[in-house]
N, C-alpha and C. Protein backbone atom coordinates (compact mmCIF):
# COMPACT_ATOMS: atom_id res chain seq x y z
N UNK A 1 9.73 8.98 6.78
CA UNK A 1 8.71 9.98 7.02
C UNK A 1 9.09 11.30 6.36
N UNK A 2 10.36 11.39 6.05
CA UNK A 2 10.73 12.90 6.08
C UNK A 2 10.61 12.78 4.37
N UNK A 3 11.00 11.27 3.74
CA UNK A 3 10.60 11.51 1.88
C UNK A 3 8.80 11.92 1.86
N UNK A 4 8.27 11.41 2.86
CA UNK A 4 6.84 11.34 2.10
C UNK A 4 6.44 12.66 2.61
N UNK A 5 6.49 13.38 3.29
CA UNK A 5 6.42 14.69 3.96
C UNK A 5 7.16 15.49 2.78
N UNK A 6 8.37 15.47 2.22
CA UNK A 6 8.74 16.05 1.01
C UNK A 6 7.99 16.01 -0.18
N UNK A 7 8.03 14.92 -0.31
CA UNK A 7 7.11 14.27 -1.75
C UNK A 7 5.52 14.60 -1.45
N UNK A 8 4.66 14.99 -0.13
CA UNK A 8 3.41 15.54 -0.06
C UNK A 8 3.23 16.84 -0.35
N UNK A 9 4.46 17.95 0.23
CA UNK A 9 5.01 19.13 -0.05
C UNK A 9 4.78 19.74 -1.20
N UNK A 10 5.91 18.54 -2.14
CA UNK A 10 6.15 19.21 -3.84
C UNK A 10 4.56 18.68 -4.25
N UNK A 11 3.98 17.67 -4.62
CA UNK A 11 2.61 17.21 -4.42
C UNK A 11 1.75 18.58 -4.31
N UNK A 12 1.66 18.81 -3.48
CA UNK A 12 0.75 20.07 -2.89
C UNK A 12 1.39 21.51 -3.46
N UNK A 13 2.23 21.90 -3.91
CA UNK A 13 2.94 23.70 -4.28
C UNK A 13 2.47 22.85 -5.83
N UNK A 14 2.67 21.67 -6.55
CA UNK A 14 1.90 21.37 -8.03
C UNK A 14 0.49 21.55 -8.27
N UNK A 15 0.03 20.94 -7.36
CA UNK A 15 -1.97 20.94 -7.07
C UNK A 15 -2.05 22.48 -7.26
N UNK A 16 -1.23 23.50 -6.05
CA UNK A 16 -1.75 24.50 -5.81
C UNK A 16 -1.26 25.73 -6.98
N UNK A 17 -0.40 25.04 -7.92
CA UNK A 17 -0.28 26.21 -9.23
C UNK A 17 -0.90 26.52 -10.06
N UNK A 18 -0.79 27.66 -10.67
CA UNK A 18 -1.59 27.76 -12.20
C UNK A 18 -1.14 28.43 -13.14
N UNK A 19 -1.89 28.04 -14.03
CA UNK A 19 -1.11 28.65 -15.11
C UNK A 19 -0.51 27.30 -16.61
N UNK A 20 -0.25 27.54 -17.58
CA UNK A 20 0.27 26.80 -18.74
C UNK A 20 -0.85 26.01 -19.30
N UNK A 21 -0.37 24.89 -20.08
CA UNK A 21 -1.67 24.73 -20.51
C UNK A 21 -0.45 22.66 -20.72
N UNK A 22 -1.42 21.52 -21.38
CA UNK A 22 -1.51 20.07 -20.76
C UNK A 22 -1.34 19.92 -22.49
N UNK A 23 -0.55 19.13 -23.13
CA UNK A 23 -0.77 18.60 -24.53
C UNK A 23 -1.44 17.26 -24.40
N UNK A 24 -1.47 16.19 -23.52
CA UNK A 24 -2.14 15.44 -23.74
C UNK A 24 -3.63 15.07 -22.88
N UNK A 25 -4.67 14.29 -23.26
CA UNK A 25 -5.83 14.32 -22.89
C UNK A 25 -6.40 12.89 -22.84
N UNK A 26 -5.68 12.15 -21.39
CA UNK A 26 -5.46 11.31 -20.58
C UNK A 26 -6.40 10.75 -20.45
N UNK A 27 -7.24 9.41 -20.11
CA UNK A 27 -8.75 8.99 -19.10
C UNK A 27 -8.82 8.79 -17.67
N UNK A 28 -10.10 8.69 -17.02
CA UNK A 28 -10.24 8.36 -15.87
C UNK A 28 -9.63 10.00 -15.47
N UNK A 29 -9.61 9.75 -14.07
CA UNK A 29 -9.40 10.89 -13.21
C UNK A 29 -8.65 11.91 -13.63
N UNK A 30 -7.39 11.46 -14.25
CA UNK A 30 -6.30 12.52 -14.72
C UNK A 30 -7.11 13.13 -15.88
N UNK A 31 -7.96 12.99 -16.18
CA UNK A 31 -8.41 13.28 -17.66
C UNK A 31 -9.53 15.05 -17.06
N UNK A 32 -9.63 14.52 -15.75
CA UNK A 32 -10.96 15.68 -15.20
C UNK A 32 -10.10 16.42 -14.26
N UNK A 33 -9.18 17.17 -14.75
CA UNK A 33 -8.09 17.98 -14.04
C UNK A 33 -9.09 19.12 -14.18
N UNK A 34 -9.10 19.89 -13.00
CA UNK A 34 -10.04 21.10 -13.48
C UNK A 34 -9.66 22.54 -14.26
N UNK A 35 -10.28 22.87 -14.72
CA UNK A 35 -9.85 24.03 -15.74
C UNK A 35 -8.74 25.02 -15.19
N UNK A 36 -8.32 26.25 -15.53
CA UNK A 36 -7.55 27.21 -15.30
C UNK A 36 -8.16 28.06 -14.70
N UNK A 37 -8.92 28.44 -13.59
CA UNK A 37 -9.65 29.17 -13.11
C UNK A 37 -8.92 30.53 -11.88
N UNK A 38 -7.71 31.11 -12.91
CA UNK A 38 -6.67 31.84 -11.74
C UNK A 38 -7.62 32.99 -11.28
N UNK A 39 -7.45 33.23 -9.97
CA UNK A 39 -8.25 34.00 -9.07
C UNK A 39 -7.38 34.54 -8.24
N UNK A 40 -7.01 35.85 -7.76
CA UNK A 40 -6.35 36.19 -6.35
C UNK A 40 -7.00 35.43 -4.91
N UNK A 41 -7.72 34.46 -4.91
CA UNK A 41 -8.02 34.12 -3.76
C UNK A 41 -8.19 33.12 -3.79
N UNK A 42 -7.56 32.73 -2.92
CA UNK A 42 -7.59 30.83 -2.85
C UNK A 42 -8.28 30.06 -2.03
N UNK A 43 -8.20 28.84 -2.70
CA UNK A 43 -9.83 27.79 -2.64
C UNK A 43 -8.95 26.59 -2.03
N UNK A 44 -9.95 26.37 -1.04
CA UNK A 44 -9.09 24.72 -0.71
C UNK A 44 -9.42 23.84 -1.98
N UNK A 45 -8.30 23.42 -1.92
CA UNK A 45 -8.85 21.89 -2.57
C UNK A 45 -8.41 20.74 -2.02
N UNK A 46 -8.77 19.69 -2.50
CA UNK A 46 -8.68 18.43 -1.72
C UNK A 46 -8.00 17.19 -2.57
N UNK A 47 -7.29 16.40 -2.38
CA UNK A 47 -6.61 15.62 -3.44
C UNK A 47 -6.67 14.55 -2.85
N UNK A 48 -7.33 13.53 -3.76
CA UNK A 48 -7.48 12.33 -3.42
C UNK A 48 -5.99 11.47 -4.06
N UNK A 49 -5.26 10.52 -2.46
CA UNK A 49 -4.27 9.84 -3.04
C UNK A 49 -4.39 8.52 -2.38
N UNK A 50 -4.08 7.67 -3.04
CA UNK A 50 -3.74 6.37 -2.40
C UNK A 50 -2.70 5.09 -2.79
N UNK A 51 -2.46 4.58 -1.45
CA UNK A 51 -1.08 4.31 -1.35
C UNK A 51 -1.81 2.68 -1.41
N UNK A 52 -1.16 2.33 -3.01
CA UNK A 52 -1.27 0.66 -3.29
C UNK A 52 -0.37 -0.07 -2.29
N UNK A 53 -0.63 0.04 -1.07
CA UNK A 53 0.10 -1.22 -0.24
C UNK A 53 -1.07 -1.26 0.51
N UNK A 54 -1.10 -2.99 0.93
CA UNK A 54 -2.29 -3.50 2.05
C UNK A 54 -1.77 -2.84 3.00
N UNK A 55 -0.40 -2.66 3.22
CA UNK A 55 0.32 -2.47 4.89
C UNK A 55 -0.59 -0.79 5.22
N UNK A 56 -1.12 0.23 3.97
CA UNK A 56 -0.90 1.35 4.26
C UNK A 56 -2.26 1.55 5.18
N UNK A 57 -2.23 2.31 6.04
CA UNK A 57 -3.55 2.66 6.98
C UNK A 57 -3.20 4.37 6.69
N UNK A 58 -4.84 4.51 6.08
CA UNK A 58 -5.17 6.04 6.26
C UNK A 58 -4.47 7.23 7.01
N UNK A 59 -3.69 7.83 6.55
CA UNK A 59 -3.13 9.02 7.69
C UNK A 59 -4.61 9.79 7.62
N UNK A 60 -4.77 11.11 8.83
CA UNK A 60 -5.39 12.28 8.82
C UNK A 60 -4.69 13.22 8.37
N UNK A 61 -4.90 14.06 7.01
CA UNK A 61 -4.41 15.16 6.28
C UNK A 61 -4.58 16.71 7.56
N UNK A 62 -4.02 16.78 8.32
CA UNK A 62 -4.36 17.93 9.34
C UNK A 62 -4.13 17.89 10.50
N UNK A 63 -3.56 16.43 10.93
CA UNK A 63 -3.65 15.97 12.66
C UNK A 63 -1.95 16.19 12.63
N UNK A 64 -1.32 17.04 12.05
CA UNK A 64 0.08 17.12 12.79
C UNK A 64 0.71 18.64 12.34
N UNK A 65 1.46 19.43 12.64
CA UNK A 65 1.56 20.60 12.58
C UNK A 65 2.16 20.52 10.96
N UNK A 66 2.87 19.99 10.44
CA UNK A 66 3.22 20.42 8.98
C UNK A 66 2.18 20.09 8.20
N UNK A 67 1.21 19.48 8.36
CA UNK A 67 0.21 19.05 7.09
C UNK A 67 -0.70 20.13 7.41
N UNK A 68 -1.05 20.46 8.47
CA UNK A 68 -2.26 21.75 9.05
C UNK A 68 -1.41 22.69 8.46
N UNK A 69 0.20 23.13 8.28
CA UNK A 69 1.02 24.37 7.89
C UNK A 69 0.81 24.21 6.28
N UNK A 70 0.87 23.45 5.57
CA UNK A 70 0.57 23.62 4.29
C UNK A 70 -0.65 23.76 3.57
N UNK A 71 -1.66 23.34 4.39
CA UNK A 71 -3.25 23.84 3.88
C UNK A 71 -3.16 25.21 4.31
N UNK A 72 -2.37 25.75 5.65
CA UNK A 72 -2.69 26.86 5.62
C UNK A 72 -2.34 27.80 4.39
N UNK A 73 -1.03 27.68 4.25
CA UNK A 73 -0.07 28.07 3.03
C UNK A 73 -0.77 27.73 1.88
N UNK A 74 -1.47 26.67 1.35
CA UNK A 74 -1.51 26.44 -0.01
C UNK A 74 -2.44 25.70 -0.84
N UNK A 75 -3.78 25.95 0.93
CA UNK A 75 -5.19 25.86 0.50
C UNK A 75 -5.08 24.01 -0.06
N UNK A 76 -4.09 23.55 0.03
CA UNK A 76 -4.05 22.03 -0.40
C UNK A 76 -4.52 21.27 0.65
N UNK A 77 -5.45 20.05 0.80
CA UNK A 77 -4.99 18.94 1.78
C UNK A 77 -5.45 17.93 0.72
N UNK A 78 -4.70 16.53 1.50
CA UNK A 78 -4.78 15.27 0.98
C UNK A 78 -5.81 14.45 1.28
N UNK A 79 -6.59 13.35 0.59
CA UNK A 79 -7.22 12.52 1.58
C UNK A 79 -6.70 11.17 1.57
N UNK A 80 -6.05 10.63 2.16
CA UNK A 80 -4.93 9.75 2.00
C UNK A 80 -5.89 8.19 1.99
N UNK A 81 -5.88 7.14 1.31
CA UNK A 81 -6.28 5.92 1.37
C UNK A 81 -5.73 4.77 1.11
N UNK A 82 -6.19 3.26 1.18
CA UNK A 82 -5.38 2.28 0.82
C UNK A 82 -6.29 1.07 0.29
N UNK A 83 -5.88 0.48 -0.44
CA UNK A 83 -6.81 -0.80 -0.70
C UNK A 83 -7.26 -1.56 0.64
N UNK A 84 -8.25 -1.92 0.16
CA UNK A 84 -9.12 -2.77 1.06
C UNK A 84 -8.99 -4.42 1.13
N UNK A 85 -7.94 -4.68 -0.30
CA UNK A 85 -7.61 -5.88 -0.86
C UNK A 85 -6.16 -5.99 -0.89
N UNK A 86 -6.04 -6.93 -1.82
CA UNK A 86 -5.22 -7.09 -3.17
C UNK A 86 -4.59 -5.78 -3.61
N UNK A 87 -4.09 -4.63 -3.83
CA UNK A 87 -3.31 -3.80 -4.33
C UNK A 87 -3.49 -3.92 -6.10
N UNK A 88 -3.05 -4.77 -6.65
CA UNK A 88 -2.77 -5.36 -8.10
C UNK A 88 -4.47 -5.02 -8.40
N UNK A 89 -5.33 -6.22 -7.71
CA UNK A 89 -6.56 -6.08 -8.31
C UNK A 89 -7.20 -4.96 -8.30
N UNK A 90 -7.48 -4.08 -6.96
CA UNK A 90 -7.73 -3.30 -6.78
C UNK A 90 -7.61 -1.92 -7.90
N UNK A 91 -6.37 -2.02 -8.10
CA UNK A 91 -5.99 -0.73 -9.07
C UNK A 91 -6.10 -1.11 -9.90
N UNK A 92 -6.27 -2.64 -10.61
CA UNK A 92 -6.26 -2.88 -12.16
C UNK A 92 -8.25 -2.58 -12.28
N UNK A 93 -8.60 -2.88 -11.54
CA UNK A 93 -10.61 -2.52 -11.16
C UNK A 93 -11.00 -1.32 -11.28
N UNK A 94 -9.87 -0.25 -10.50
CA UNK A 94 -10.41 1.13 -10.60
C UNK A 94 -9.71 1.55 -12.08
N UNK A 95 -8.65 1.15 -12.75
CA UNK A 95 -8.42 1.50 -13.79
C UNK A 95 -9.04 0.96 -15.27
N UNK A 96 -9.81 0.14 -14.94
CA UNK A 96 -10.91 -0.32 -16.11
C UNK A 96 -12.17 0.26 -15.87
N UNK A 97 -12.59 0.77 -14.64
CA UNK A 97 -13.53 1.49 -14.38
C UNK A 97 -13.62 3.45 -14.61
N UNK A 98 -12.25 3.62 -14.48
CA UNK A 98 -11.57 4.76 -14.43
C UNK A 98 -11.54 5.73 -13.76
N UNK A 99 -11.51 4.96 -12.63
CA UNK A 99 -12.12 5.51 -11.29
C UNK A 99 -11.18 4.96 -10.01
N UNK A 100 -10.39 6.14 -10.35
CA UNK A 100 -8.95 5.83 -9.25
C UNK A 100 -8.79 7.55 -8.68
N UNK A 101 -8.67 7.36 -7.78
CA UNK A 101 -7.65 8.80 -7.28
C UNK A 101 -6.48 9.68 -7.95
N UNK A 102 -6.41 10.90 -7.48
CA UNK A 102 -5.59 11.24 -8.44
C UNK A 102 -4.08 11.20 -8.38
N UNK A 103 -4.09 11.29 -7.13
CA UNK A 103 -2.26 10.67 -6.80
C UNK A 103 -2.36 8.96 -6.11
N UNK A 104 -1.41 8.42 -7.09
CA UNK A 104 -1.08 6.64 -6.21
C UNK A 104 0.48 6.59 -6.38
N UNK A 105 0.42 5.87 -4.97
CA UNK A 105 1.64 5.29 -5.19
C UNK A 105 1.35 3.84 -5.19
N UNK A 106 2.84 3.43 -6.33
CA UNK A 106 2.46 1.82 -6.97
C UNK A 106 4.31 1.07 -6.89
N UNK A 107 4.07 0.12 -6.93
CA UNK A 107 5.48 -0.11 -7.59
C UNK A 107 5.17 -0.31 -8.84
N UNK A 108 6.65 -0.68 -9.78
CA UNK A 108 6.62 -0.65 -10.99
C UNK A 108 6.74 -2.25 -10.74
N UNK A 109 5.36 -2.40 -12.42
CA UNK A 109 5.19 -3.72 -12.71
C UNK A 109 3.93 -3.79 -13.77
N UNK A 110 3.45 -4.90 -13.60
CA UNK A 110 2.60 -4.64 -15.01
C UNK A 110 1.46 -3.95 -14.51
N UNK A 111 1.16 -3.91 -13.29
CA UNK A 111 -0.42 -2.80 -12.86
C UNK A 111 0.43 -1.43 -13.59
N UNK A 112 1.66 -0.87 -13.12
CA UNK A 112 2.04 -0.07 -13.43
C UNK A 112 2.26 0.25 -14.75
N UNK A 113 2.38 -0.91 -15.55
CA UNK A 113 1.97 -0.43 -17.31
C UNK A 113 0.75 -0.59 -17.58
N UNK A 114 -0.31 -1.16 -16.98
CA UNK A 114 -1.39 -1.21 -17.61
C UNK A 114 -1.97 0.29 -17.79
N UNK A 115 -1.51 1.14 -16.47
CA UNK A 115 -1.60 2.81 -15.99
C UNK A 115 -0.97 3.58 -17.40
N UNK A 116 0.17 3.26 -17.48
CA UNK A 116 1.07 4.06 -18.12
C UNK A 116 0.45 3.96 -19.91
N UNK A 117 -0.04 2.49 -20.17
CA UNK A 117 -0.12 1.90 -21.56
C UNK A 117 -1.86 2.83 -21.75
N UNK A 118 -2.46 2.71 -20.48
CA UNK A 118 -3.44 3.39 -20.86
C UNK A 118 -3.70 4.79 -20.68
N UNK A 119 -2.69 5.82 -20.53
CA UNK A 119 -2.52 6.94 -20.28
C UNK A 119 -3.08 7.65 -18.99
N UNK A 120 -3.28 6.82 -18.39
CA UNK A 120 -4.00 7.16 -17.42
C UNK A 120 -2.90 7.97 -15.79
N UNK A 121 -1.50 7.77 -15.99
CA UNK A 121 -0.61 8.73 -15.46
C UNK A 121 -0.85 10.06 -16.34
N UNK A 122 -0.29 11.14 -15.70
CA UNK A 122 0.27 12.09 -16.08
C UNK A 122 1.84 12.91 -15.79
N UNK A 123 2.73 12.96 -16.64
CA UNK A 123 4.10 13.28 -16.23
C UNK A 123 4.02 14.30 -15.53
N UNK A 124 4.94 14.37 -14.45
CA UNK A 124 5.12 15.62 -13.75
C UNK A 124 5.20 16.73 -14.42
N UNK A 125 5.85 16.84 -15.55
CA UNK A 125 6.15 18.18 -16.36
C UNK A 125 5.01 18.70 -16.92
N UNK A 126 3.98 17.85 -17.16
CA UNK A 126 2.59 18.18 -18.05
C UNK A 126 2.22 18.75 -16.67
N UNK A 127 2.02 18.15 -15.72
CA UNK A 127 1.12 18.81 -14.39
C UNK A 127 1.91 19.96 -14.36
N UNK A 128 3.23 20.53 -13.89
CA UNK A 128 4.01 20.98 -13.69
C UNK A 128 3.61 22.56 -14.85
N UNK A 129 3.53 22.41 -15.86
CA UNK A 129 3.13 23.06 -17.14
C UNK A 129 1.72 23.93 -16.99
N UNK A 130 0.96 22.83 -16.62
CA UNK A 130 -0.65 23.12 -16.57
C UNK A 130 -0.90 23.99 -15.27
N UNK A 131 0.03 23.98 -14.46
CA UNK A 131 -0.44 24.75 -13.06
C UNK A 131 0.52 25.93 -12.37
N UNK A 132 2.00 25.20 -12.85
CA UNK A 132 2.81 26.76 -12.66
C UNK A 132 3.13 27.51 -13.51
């Protein structure tokens, strides 16, 4: 609990930066990152993620005091989901469609190159670049 609570954390202070600019120009979801729009006043936003395991059941982004403490802080929340299936099929469907969420977790395997072969990740450093 305490990695994915970390890893939602750094997740969320990336979403919520700005600033730099992205060299490559990705498809599907990663591709509709929204512009640079820096403002002194901050906007929730909402980040769609989902966790390729059948086992995963929906958390609520807000029902426990650290996830409610970081929207407060950083205008971020998550909307957390999981396949309804298959995992493999599932993500290989939304990635020919190009119509996946913007954070997944996957293991590595060939769903995971079909992602990578079709650019459809983005490296942390490019996000990292584009927002802080």
């Amino acid at each position: 609990m305490a990695i994915a609570t970390t890893l939602t954390a750094a997740l969320a202070l990336v979403a919520s930066c700005s600033g730099g600019s992205a060299e490559s120009k990705p498809k599907g979801n990663a591709a509709q990152i929204p512009p640079d729009n820096s403002s002194n006043s901050m906007s929730n936003v909402t980040v769609k993620a989902m966790w390729m395991y059948v086992w995963f059941k929906g958390k609520k982004w807000g029902a426990d005091p650290v996830t409610k403490r970081i929207t407060e802080k950083t205008g971020v929340q998550f909307d957390f989901s999981g396949p309804d299936g298959d995992d493999d099929q599932k993500a290989n469907v939304m990635l020919i469609f190009g119509d996946y969420p913007e954070v997944m977790w996957m293991d590595r395997g060939p769903t995971w190159d079909n992602y990578i072969n079709s650019k459809a990740l983005l490296p942390i450093d490019v996000l990292a670049a584009k927002y802080c």
